[in-house]
Protein backbone atom coordinates (compact mmCIF):
# COMPACT_ATOMS: atom_id res chain seq x y z
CA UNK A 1 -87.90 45.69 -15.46
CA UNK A 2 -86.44 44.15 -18.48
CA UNK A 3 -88.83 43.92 -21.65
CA UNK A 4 -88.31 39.88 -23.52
CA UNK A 5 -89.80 39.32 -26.90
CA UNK A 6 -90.24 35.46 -28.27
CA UNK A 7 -91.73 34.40 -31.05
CA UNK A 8 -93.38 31.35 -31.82
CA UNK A 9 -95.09 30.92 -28.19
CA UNK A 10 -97.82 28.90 -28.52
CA UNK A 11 -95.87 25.75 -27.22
CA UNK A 12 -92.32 23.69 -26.93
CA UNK A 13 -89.43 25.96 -26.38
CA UNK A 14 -91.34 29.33 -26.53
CA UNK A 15 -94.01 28.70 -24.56
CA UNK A 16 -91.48 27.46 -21.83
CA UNK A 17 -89.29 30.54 -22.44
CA UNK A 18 -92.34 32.47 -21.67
CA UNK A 19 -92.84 31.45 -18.66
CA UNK A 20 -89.78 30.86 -17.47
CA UNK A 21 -89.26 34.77 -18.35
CA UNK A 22 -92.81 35.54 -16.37
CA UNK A 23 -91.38 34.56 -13.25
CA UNK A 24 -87.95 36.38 -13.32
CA UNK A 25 -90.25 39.17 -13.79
CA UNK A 26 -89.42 40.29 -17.00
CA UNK A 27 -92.20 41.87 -18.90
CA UNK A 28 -92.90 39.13 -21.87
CA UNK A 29 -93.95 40.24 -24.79
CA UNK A 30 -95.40 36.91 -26.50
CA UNK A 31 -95.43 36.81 -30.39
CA UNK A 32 -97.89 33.70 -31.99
CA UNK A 33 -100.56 32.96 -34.26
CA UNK A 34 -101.96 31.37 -31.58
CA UNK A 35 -102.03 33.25 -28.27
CA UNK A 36 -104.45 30.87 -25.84
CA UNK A 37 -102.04 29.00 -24.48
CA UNK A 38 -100.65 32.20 -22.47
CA UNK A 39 -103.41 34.38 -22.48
CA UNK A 40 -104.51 34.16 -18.93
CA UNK A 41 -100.49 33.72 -17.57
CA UNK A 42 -99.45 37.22 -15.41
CA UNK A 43 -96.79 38.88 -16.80
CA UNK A 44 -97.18 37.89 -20.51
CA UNK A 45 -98.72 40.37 -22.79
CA UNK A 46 -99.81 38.03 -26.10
CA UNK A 47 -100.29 39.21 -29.55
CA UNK A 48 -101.93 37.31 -32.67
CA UNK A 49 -98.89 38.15 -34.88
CA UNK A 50 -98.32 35.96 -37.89
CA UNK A 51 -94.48 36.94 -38.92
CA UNK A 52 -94.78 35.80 -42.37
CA UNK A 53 -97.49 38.77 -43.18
CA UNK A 54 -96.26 42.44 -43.12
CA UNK A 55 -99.04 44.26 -42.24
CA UNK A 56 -99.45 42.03 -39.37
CA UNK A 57 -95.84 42.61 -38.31
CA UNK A 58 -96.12 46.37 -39.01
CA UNK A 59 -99.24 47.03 -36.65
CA UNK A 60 -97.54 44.91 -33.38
CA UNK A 61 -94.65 47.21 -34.35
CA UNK A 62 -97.17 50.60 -34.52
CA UNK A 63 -98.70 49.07 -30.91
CA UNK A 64 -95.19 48.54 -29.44
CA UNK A 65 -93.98 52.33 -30.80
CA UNK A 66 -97.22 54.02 -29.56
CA UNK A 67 -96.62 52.96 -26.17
CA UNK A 68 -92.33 53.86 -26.22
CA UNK A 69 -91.77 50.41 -25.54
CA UNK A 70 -88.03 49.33 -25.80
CA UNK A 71 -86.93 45.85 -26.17
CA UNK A 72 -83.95 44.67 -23.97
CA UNK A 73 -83.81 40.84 -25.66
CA UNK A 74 -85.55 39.58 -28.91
CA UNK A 75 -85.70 35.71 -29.71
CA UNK A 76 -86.98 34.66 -32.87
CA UNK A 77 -87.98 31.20 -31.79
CA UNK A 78 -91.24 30.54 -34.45
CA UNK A 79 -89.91 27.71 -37.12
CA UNK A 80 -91.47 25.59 -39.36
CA UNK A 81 -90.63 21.85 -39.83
CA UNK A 82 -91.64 19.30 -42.10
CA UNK A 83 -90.26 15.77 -43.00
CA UNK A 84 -89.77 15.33 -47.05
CA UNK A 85 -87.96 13.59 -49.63
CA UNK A 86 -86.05 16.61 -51.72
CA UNK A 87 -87.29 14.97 -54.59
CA UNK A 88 -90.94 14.93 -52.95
CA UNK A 89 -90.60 18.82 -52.19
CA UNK A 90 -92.52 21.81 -54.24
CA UNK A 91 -91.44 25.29 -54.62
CA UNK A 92 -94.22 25.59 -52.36
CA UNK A 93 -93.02 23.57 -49.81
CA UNK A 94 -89.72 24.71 -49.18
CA UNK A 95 -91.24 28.61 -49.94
CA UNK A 96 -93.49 27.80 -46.85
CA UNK A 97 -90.22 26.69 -44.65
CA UNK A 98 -88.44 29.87 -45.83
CA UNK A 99 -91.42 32.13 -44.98
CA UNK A 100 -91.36 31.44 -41.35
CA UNK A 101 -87.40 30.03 -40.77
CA UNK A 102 -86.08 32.89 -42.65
CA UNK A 103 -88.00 35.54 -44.41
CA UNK A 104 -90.55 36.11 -40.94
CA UNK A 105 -87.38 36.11 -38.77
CA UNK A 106 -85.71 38.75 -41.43
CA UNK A 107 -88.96 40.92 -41.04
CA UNK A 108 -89.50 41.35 -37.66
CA UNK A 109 -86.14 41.70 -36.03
CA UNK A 110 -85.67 44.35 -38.71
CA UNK A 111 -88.60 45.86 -37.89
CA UNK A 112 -88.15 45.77 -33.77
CA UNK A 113 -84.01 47.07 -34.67
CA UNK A 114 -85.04 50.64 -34.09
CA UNK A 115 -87.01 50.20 -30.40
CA UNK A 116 -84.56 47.20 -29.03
CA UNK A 117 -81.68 49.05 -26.87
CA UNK A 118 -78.20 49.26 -27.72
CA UNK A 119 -76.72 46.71 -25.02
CA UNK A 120 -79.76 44.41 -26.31
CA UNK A 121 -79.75 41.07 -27.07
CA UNK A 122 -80.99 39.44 -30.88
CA UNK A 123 -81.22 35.42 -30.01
CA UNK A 124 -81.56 33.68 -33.42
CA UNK A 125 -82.74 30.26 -32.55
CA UNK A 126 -81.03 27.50 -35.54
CA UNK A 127 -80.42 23.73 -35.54
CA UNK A 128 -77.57 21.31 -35.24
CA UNK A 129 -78.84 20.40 -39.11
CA UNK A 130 -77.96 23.92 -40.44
CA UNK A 131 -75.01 24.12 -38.96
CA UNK A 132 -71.86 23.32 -41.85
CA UNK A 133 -70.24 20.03 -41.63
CA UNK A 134 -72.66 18.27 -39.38
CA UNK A 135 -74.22 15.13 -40.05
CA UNK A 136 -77.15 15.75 -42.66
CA UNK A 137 -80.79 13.45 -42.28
CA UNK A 138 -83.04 12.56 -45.12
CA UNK A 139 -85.97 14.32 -45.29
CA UNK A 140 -84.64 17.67 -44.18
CA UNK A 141 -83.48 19.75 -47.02
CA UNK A 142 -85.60 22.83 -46.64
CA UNK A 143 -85.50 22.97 -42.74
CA UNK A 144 -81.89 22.40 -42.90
CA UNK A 145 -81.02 24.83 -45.53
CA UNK A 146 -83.18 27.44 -44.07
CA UNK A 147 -81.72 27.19 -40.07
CA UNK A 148 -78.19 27.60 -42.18
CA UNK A 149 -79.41 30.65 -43.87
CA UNK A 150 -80.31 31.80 -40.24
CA UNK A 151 -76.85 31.23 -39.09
CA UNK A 152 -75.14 33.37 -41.80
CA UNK A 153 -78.05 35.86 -41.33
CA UNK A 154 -76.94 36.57 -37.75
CA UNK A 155 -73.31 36.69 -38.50
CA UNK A 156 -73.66 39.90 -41.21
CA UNK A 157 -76.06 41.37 -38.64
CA UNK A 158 -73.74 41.20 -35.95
CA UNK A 159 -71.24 43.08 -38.44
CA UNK A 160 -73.74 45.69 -39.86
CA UNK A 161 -75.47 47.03 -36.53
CA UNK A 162 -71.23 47.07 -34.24
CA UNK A 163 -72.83 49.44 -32.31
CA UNK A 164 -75.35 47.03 -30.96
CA UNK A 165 -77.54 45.22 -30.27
CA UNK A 166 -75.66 42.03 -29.87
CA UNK A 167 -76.75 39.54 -32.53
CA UNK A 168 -75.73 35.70 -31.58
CA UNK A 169 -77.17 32.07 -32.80
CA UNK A 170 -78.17 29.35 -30.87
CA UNK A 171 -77.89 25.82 -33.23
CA UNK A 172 -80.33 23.50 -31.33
CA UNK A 173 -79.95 19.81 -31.17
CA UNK A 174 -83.52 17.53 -30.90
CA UNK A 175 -85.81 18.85 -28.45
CA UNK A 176 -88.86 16.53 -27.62
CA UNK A 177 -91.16 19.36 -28.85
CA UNK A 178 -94.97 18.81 -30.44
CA UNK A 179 -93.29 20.12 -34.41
CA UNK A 180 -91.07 17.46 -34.09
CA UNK A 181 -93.21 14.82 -33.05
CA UNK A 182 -95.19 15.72 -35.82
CA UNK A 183 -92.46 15.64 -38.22
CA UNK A 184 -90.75 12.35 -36.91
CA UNK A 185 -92.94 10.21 -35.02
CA UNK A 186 -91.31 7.63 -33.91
CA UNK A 187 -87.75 10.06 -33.05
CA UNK A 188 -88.04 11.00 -28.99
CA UNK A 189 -85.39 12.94 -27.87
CA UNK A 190 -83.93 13.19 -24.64
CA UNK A 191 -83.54 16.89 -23.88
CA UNK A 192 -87.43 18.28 -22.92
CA UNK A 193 -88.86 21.71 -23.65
CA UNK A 194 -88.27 23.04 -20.10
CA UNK A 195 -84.56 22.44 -20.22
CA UNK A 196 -83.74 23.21 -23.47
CA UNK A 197 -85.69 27.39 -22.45
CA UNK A 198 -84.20 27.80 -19.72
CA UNK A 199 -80.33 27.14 -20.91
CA UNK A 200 -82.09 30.10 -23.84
CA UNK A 201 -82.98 32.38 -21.57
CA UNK A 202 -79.65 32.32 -19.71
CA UNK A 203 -77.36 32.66 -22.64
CA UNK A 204 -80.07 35.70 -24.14
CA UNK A 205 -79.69 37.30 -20.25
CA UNK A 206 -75.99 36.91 -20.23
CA UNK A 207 -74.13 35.59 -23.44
CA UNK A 208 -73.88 39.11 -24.63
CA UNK A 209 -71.47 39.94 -22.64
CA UNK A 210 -68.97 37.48 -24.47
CA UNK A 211 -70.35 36.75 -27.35
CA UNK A 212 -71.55 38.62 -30.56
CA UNK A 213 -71.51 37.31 -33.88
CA UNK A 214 -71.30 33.66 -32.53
CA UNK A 215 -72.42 30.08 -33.39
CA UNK A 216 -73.29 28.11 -30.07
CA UNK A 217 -74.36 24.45 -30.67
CA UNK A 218 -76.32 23.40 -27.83
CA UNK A 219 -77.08 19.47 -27.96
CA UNK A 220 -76.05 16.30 -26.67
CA UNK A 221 -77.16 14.92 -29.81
CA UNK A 222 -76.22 15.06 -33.56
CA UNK A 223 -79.05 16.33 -34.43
């Protein structure tokens, strides 16, 4: 049995992943500040992890280590997004959109390196809007900036740790998720949670084999 961790489960993309992952019977190991939406779903173990915080990170990894748990695939799916003006932004603000997008993601899949397997699988999970030379939106500056940061993130990992695991990036176009309905109300996009997991969950079973390093935009729309 295969071991899956995702972050960032507590709905959209995540949650779906999850579940998805449940019944393909890997063992899911569900990383959220909020664990009740999966708490009573077989095959999901759920932990109250808030990635931004290190000694909240440190004693999942302590749990995970006591038990000689090893990680086959790791996708850092938890992101933060918020609609503002640049020149309505604080250092606050776009601190806050770091902490999860980048600094949380940095943190844990450092921390889980030593326990995830050689021929394992590190799914960093970016957007269209990071991605360089794609059409930029208003209102988008720190999410945007952060998924890029993301995308060169995965490329030096993928150089620094040759003899695996595999490190690859997934750009996402819109998903019809509850952050982005809450970010752009009126924007509904056509590609649904479900969908959008399960292509994931393939290309984190099997991309590996052909890719490492790599940026894979996966949308029909721009972004």
């Amino acid at each position: 049995m295969k071991t899956i961790v995702v972050t960032g489960t507590s709905s959209g993309i995540g949650h779906q992943i999850c579940i998805q992952a449940a019944k393909m019977n890997f063992a899911v190991i569900s990383v959220s500040r909020n664990i009740e939406p999966l708490k009573d779903i077989g095959g999901i173990e759920s932990f109250a992890i808030d990635i931004t915080n290190k000694d909240s990170v440190d004693e999942f990894i302590a749990n995970l280590k006591s038990r000689k748990i090893k990680i086959d695939i790791l996708i850092n799916n938890a992101g933060y997004l918020v609609s503002e003006l640049f020149g309505d932004t604080t250092y606050d603000s776009f601190k806050k959109t770091f902490d999860v997008n980048v600094f949380g993601l940095a943190e844990i899949t450092r921390s889980l390196i030593p326990i995830i397997n050689s021929d394992g699988h590190v799914i960093n999970i970016s957007s269209i809007g990071g991605v360089n030379g794609s059409k930029k939106f208003p209102g988008l500056s720190a999410y945007s900036s952060s998924k890029a940061a993301v995308i060169a993130l995965t490329e030096v990992l993928a150089e620094e740790y040759q003899n695996g695991p595999s490190f690859n990036v997934l750009a996402l176009g819109a998903v019809q998720t509850k952050m982005l309905k809450e970010a752009f109300p009126d924007y509904n996009a056509d590609t649904k949670p479900e969908e959008m997991a399960k292509y994931i969950l393939d290309f984190a079973i099997n991309g590996n084999k052909l890719f490492n390093g790599k940026l894979i935009s996966v949308s029909n729309s721009n972004p």
